[in-house]
PDB file of N, CA and C in Angstrom:
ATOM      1  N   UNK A   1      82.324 113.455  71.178  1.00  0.00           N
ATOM      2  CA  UNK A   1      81.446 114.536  71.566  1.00  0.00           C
ATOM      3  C   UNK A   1      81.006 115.286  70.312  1.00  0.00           C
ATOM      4  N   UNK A   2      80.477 116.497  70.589  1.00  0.00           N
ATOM      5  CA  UNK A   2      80.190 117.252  69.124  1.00  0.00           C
ATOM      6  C   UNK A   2      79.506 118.434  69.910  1.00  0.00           C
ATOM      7  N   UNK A   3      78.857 119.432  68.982  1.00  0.00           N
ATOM      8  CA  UNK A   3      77.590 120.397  69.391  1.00  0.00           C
ATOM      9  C   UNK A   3      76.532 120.281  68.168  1.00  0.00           C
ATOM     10  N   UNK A   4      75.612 120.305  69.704  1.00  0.00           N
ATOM     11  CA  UNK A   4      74.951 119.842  68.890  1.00  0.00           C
ATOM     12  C   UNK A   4      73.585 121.115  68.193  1.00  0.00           C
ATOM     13  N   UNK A   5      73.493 120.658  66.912  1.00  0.00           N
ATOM     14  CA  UNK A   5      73.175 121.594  65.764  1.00  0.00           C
ATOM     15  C   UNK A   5      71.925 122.218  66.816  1.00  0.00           C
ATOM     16  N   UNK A   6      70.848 121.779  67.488  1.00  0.00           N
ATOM     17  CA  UNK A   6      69.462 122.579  67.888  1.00  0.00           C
ATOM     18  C   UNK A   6      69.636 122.869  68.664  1.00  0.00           C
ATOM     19  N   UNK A   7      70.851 123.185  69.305  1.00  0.00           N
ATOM     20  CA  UNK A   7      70.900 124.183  70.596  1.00  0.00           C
ATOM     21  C   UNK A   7      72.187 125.087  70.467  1.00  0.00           C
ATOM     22  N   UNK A   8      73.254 124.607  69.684  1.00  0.00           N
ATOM     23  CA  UNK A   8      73.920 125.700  69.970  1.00  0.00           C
ATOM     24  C   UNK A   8      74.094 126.966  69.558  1.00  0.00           C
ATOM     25  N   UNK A   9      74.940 128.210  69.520  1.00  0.00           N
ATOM     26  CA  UNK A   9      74.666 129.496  69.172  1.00  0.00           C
ATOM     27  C   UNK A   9      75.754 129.477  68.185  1.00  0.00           C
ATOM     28  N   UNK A  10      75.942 130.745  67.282  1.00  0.00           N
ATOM     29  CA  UNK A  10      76.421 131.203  66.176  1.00  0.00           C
ATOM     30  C   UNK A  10      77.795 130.935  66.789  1.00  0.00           C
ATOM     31  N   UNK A  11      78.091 132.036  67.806  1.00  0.00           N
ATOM     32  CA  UNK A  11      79.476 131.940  67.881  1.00  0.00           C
ATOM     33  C   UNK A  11      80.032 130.230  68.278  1.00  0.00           C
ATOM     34  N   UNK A  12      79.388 129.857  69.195  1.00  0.00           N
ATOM     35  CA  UNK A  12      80.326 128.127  69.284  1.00  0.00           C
ATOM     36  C   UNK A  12      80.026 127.489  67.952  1.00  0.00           C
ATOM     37  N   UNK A  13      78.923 127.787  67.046  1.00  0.00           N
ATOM     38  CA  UNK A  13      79.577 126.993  65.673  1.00  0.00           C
ATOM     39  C   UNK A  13      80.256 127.369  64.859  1.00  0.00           C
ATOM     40  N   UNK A  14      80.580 129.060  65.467  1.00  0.00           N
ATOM     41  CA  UNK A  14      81.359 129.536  64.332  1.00  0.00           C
ATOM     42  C   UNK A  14      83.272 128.682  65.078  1.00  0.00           C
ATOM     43  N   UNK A  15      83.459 127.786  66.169  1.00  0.00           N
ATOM     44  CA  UNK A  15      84.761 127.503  66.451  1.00  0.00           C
ATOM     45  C   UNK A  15      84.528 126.081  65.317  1.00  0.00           C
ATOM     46  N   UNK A  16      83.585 125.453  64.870  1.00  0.00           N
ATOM     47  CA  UNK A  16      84.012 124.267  63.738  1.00  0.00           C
ATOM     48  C   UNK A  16      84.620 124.327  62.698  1.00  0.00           C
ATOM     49  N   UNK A  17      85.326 123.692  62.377  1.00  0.00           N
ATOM     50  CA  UNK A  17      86.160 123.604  61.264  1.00  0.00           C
ATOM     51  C   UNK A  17      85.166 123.771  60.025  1.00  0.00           C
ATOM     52  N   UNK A  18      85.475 124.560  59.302  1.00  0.00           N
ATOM     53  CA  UNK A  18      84.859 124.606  58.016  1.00  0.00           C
ATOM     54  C   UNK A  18      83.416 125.586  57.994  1.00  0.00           C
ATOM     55  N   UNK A  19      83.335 126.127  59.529  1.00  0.00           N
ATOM     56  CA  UNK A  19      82.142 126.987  59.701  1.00  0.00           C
ATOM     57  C   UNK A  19      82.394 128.392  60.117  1.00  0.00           C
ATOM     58  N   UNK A  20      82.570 129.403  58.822  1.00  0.00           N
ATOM     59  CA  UNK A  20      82.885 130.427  59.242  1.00  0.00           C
ATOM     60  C   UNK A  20      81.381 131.252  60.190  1.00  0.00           C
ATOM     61  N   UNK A  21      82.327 132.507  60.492  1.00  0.00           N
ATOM     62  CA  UNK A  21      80.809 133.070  61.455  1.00  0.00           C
ATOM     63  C   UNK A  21      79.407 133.442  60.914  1.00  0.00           C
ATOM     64  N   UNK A  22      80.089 133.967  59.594  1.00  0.00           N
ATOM     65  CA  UNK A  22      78.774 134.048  58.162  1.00  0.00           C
ATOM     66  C   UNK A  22      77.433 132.956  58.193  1.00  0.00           C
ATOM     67  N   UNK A  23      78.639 131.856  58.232  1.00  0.00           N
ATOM     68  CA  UNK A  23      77.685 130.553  57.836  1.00  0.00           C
ATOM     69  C   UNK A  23      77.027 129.937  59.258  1.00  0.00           C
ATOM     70  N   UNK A  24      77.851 129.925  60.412  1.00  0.00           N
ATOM     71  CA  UNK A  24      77.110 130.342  61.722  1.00  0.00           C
ATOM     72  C   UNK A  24      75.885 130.825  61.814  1.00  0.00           C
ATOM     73  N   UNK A  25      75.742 131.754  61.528  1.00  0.00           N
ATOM     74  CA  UNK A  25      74.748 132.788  61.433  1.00  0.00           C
ATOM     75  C   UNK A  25      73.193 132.372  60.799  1.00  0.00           C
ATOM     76  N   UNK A  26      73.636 131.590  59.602  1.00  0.00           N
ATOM     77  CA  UNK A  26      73.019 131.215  58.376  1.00  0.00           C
ATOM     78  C   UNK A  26      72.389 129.869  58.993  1.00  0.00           C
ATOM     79  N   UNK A  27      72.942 129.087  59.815  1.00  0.00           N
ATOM     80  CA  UNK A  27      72.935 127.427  60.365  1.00  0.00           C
ATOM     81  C   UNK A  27      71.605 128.279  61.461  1.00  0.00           C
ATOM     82  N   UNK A  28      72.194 129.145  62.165  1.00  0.00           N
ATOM     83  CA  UNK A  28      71.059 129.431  63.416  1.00  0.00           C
ATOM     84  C   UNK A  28      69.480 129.821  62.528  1.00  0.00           C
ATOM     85  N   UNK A  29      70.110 130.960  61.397  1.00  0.00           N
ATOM     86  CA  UNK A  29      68.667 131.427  61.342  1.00  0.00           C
ATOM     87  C   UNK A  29      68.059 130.588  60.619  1.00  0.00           C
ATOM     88  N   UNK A  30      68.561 129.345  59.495  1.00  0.00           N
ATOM     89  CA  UNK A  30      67.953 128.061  58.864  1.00  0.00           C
ATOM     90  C   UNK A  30      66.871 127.621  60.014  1.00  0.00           C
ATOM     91  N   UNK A  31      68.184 127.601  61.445  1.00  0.00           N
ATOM     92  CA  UNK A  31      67.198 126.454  62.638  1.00  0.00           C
ATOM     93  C   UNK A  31      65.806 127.313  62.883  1.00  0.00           C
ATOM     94  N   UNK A  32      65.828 128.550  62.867  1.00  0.00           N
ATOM     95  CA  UNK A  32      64.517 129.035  63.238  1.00  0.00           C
ATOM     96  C   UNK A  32      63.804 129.550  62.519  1.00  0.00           C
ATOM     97  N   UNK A  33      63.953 129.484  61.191  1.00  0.00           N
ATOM     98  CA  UNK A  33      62.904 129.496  60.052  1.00  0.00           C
ATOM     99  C   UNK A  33      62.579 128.098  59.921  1.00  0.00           C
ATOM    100  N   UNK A  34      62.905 127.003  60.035  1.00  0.00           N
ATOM    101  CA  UNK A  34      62.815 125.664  59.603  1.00  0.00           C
ATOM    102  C   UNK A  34      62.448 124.967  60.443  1.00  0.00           C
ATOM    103  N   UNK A  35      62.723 124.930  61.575  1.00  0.00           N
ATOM    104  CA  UNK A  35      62.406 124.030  62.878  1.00  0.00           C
ATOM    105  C   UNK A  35      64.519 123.276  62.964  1.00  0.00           C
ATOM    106  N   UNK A  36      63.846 122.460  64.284  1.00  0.00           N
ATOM    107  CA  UNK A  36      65.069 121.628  64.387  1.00  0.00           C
ATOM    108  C   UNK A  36      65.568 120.909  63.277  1.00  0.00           C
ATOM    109  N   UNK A  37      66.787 120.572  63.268  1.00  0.00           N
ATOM    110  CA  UNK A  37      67.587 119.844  62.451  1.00  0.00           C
ATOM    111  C   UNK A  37      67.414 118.357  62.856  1.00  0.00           C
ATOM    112  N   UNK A  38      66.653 117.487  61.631  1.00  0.00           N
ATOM    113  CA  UNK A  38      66.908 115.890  62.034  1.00  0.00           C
ATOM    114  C   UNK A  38      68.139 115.098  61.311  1.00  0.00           C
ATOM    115  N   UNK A  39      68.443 115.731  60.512  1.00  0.00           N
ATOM    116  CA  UNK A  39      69.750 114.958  60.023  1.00  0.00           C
ATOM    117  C   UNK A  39      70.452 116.102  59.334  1.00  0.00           C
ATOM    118  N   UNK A  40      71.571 116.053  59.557  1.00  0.00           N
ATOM    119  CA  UNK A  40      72.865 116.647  59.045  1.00  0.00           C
ATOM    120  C   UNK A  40      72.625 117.054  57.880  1.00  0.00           C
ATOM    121  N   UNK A  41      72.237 116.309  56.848  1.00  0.00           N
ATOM    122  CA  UNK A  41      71.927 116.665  55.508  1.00  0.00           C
ATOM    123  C   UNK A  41      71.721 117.704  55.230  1.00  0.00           C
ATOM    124  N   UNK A  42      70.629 118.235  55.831  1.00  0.00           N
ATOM    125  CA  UNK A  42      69.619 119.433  56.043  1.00  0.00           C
ATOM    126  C   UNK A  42      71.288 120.438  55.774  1.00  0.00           C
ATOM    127  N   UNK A  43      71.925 120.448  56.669  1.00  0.00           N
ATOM    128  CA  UNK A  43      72.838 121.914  56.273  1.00  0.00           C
ATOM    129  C   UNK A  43      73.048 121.836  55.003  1.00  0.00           C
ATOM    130  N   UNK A  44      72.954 121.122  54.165  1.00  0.00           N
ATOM    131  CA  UNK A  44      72.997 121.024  52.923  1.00  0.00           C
ATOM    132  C   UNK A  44      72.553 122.363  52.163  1.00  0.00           C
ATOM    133  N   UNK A  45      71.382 122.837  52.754  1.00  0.00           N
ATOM    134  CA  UNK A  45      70.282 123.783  52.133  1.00  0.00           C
ATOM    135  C   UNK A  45      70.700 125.043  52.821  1.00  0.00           C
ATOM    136  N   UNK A  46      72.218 125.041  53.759  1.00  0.00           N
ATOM    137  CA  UNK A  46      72.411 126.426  54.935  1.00  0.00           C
ATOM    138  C   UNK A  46      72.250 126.845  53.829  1.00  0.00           C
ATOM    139  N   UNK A  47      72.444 128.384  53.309  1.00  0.00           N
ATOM    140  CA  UNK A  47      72.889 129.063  52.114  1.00  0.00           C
ATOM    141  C   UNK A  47      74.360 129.255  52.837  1.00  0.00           C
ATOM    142  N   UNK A  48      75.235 129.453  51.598  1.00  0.00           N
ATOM    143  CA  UNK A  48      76.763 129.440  51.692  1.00  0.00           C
ATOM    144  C   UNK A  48      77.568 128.017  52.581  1.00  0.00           C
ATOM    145  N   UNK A  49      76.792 127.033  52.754  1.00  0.00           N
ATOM    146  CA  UNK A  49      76.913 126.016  53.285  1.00  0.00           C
ATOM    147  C   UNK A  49      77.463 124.725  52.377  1.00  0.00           C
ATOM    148  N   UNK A  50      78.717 124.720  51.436  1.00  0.00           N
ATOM    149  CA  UNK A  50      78.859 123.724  50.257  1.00  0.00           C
ATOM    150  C   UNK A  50      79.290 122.532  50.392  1.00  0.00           C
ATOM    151  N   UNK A  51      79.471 121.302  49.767  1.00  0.00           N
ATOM    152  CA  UNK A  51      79.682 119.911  50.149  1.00  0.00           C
ATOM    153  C   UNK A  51      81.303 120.297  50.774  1.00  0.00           C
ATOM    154  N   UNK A  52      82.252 121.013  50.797  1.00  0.00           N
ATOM    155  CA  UNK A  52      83.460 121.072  51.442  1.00  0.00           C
ATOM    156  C   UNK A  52      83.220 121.224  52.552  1.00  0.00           C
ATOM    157  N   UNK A  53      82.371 122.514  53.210  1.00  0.00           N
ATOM    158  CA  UNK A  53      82.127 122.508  54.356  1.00  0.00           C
ATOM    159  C   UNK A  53      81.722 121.461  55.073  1.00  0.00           C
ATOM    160  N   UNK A  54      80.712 121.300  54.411  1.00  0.00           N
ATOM    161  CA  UNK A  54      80.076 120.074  55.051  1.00  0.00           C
ATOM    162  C   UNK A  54      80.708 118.755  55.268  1.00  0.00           C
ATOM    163  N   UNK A  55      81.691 118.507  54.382  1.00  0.00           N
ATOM    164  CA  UNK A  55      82.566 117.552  54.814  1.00  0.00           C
ATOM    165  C   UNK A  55      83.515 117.741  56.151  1.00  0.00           C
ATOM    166  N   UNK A  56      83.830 119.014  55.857  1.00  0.00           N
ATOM    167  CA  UNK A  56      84.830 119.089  57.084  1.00  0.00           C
ATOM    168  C   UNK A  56      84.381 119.082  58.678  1.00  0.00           C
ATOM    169  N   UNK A  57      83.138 119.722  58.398  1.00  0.00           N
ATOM    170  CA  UNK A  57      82.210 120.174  59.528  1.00  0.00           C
ATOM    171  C   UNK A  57      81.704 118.617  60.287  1.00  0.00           C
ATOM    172  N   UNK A  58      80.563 117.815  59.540  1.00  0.00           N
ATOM    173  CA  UNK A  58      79.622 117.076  59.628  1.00  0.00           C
ATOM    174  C   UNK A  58      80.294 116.115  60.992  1.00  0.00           C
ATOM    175  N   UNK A  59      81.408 116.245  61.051  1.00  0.00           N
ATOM    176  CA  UNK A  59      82.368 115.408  62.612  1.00  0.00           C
ATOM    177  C   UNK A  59      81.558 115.689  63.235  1.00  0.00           C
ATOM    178  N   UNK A  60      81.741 116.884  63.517  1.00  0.00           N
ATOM    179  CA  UNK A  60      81.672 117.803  64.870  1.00  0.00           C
ATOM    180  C   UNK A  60      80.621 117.943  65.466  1.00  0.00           C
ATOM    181  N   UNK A  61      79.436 117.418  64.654  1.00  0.00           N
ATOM    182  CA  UNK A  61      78.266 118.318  64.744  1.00  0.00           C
ATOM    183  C   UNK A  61      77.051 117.296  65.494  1.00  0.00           C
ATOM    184  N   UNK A  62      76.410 116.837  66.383  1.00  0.00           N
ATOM    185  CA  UNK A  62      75.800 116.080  66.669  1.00  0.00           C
ATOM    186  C   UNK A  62      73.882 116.776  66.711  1.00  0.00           C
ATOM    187  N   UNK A  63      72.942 115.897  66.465  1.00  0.00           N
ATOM    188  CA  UNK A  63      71.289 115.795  66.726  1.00  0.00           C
ATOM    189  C   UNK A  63      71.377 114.961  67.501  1.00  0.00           C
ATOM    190  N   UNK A  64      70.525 115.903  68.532  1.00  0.00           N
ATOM    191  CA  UNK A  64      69.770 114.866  69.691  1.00  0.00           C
ATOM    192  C   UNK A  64      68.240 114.940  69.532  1.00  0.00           C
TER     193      UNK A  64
END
């Protein structure tokens, strides 16, 4: 399973590993300055979003 990055809200991504609520925050307002997320990568550019996180995170996280 996962959640998935273009629909869910701050607080359920703030329960992923490696995603504090800060960076939550940062993932939502990326999605709506930017449009949807097509590949994972993209969090690359969250701000405060670094290759650790993203390692730990990138499981969890599904695009539909």
């Amino acid at each position: 399973m996962g959640v998935d990055l273009n629909t869910a809200s701050a607080p359920l991504l703030s329960y992923i590993s490696g995603i504090s609520g800060t960076i939550a925050k940062n993932i939502v307002a990326y999605r709506e300055e930017n449009g949807k997320f097509t590949d994972r990568r993209q969090l690359l550019k969250v701000r405060g979003l670094g290759p650790k996180a993203f390692e730990q995170s990138a499981g969890f996280m599904r695009i539909t």
